[in-house]
N, C-alpha and C. Protein backbone atom coordinates (compact mmCIF):
# COMPACT_ATOMS: atom_id res chain seq x y z
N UNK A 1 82.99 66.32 94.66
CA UNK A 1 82.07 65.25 94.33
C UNK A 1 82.73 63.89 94.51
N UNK A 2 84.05 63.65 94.55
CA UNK A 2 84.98 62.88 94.66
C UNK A 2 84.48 62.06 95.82
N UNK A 3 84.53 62.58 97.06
CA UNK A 3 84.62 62.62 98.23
C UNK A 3 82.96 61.67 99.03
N UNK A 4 82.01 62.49 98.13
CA UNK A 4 80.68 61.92 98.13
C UNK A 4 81.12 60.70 97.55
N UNK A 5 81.17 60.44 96.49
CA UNK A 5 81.31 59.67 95.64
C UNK A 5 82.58 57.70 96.26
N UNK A 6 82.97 58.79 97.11
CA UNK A 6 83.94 57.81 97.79
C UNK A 6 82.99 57.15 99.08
N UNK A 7 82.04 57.70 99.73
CA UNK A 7 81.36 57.36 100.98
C UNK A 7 80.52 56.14 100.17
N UNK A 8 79.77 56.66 99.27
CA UNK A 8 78.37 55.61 98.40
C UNK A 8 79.73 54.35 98.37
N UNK A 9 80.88 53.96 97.82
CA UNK A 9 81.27 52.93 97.51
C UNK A 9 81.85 52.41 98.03
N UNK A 10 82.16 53.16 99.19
CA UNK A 10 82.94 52.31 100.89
C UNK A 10 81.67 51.79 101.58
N UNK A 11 80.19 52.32 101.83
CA UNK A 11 79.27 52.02 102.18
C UNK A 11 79.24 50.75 101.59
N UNK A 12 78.68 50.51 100.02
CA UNK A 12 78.77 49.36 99.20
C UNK A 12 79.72 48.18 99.88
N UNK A 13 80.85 48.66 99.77
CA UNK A 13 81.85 47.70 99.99
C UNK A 13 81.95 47.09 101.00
N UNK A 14 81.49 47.91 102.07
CA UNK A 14 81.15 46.81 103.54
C UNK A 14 79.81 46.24 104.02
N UNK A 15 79.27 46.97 103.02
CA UNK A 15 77.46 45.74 103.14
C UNK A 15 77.07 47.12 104.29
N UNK A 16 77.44 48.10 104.24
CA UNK A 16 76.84 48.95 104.92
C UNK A 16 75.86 49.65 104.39
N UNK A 17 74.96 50.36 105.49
CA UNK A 17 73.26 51.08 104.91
C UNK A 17 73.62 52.62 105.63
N UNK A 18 73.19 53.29 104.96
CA UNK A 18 73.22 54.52 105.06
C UNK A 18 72.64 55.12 106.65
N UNK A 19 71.44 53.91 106.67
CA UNK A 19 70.65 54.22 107.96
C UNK A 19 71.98 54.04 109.42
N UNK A 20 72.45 52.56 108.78
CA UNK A 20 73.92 52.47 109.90
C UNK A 20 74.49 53.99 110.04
N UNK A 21 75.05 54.64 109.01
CA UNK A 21 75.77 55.73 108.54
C UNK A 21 75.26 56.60 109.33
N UNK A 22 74.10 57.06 109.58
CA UNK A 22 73.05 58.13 110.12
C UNK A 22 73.39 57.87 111.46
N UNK A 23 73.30 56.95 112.04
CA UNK A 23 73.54 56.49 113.05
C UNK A 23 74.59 56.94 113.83
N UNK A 24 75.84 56.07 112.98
CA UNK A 24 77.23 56.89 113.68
C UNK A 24 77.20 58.45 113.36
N UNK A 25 76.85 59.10 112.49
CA UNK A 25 77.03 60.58 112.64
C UNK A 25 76.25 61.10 113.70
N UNK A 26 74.99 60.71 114.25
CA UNK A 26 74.20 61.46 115.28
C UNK A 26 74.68 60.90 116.47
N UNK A 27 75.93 60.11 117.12
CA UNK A 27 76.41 59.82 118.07
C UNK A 27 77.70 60.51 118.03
N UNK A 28 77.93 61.13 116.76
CA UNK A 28 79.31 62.44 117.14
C UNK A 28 78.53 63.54 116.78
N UNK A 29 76.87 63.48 116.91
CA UNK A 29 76.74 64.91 116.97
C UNK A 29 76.29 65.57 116.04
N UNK A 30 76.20 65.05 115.07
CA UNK A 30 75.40 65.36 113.45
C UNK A 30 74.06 64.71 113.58
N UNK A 31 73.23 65.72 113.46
CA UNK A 31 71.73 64.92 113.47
C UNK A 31 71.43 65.01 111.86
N UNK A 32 70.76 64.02 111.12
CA UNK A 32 70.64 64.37 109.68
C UNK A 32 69.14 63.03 109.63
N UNK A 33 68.72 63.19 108.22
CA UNK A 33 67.79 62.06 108.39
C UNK A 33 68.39 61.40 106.91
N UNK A 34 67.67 60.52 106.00
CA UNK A 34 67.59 59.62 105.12
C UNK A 34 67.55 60.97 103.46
N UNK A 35 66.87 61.48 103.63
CA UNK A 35 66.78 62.79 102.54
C UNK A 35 67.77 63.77 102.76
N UNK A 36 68.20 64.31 103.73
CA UNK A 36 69.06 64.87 103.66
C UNK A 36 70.74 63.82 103.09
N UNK A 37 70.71 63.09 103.80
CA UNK A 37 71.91 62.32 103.60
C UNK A 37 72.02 62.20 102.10
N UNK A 38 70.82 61.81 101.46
CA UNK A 38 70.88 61.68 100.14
C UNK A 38 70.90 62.84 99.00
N UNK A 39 70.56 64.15 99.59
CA UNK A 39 70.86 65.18 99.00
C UNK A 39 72.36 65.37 99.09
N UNK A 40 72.99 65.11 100.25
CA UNK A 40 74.49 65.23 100.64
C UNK A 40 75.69 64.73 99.65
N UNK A 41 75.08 63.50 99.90
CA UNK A 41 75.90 62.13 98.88
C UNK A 41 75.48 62.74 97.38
N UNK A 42 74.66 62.81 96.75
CA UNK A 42 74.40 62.96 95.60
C UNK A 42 74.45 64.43 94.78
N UNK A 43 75.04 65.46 96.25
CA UNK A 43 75.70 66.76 95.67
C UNK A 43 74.56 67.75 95.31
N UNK A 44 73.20 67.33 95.56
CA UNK A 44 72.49 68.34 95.67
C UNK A 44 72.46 69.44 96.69
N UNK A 45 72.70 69.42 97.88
CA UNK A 45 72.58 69.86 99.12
C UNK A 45 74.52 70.09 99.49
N UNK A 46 74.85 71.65 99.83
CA UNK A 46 75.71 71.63 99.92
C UNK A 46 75.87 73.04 100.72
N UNK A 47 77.37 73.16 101.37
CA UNK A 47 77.08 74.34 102.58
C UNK A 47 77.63 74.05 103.82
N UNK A 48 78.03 74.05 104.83
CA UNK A 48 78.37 74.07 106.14
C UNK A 48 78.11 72.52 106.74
N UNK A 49 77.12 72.39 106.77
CA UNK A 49 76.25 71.13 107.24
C UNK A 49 77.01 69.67 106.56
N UNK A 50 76.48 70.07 105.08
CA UNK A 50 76.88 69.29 103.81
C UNK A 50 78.44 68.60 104.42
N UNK A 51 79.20 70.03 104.62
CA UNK A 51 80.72 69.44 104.25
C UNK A 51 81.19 68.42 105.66
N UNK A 52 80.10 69.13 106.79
CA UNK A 52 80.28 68.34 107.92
C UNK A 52 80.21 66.81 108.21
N UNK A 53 78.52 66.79 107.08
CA UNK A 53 78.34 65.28 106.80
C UNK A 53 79.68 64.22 106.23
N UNK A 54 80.02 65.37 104.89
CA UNK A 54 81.03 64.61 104.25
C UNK A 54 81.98 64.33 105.14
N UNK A 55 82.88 65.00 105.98
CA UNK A 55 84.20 64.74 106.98
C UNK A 55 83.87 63.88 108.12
N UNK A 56 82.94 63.83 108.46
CA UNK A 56 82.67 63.01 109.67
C UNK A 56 82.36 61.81 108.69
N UNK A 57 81.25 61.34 107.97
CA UNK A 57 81.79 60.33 107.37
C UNK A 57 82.41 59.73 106.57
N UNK A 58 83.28 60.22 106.07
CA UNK A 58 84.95 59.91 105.90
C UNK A 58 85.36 59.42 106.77
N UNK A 59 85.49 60.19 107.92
CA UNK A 59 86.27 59.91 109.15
C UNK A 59 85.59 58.24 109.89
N UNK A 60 84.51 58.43 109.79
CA UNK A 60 83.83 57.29 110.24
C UNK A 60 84.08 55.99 109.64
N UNK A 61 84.12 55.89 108.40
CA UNK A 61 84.61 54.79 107.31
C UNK A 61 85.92 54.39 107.79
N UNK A 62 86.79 55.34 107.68
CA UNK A 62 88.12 54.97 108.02
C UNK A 62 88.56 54.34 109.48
N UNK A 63 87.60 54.91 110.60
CA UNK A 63 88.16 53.68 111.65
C UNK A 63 87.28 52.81 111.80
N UNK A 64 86.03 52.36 110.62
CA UNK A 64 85.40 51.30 110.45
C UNK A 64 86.57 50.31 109.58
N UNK A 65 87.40 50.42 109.04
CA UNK A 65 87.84 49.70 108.37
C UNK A 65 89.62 49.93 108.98
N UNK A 66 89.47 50.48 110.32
CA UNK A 66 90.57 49.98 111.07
C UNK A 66 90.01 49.28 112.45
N UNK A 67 88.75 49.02 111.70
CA UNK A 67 88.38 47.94 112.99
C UNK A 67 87.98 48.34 114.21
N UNK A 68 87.94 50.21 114.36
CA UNK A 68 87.62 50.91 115.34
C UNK A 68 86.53 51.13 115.93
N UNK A 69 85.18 50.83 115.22
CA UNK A 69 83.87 51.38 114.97
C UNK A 69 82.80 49.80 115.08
N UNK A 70 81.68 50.01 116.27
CA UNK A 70 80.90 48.97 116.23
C UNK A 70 80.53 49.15 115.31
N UNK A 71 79.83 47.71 114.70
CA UNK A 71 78.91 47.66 113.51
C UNK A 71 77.16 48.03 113.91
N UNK A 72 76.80 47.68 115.03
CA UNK A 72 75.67 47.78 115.31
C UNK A 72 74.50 47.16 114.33
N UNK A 73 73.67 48.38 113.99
CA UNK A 73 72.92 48.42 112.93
C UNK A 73 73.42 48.42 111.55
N UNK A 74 73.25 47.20 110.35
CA UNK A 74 73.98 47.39 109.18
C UNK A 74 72.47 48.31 108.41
C-alpha cells in the first residue's frame, strides 16, 4: 500500500493528473482507464495488472523527476 500511496503524492507534488499518468503508461504499453487507475492507487483492485500499473508508474515518476520524461498533458 506503501507504494500506491507513494504514486498519489509524487503525482501531487509535481502538479501532475492522473490522466497525464494514463498516458505515459499506455505509451509503454499498459492500457488502463481513470477507474481502474483509481481502484489501483486506492488498493481496491489488485493482481497481475495492478502490480504492473504500480512498477511502471514508479518507474515513470522517477525519470520524470530525472528530467527524462515529456510533460505533455498535465
Amino acid at each position: 500500500m506503501e507504494e500506491r500511496e507513494n504514486i498519489r503524492e509524487r503525482l501531487r507534488k509535481h502538479s501532475l493528473s492522473y490522466v497525464w499518468l494514463i498516458s505515459q503508461l499506455r505509451m509503454r504499453g499498459i492500457v488502463t482507464d481513470k477507474t481502474e487507475m483509481s481502484s489501483v492507487i486506492s488498493g481496491v483492485r489488485n493482481g497481475a495488472k495492478a502490480d504492473s500499473i504500480i512498477q511502471t508508474a514508479n518507474d515513470i515518476l522517477d525519470c520524470y523527476e530525472q528530467g527524462s520524461v515529456l510533460v505533455g498533458e498535465k
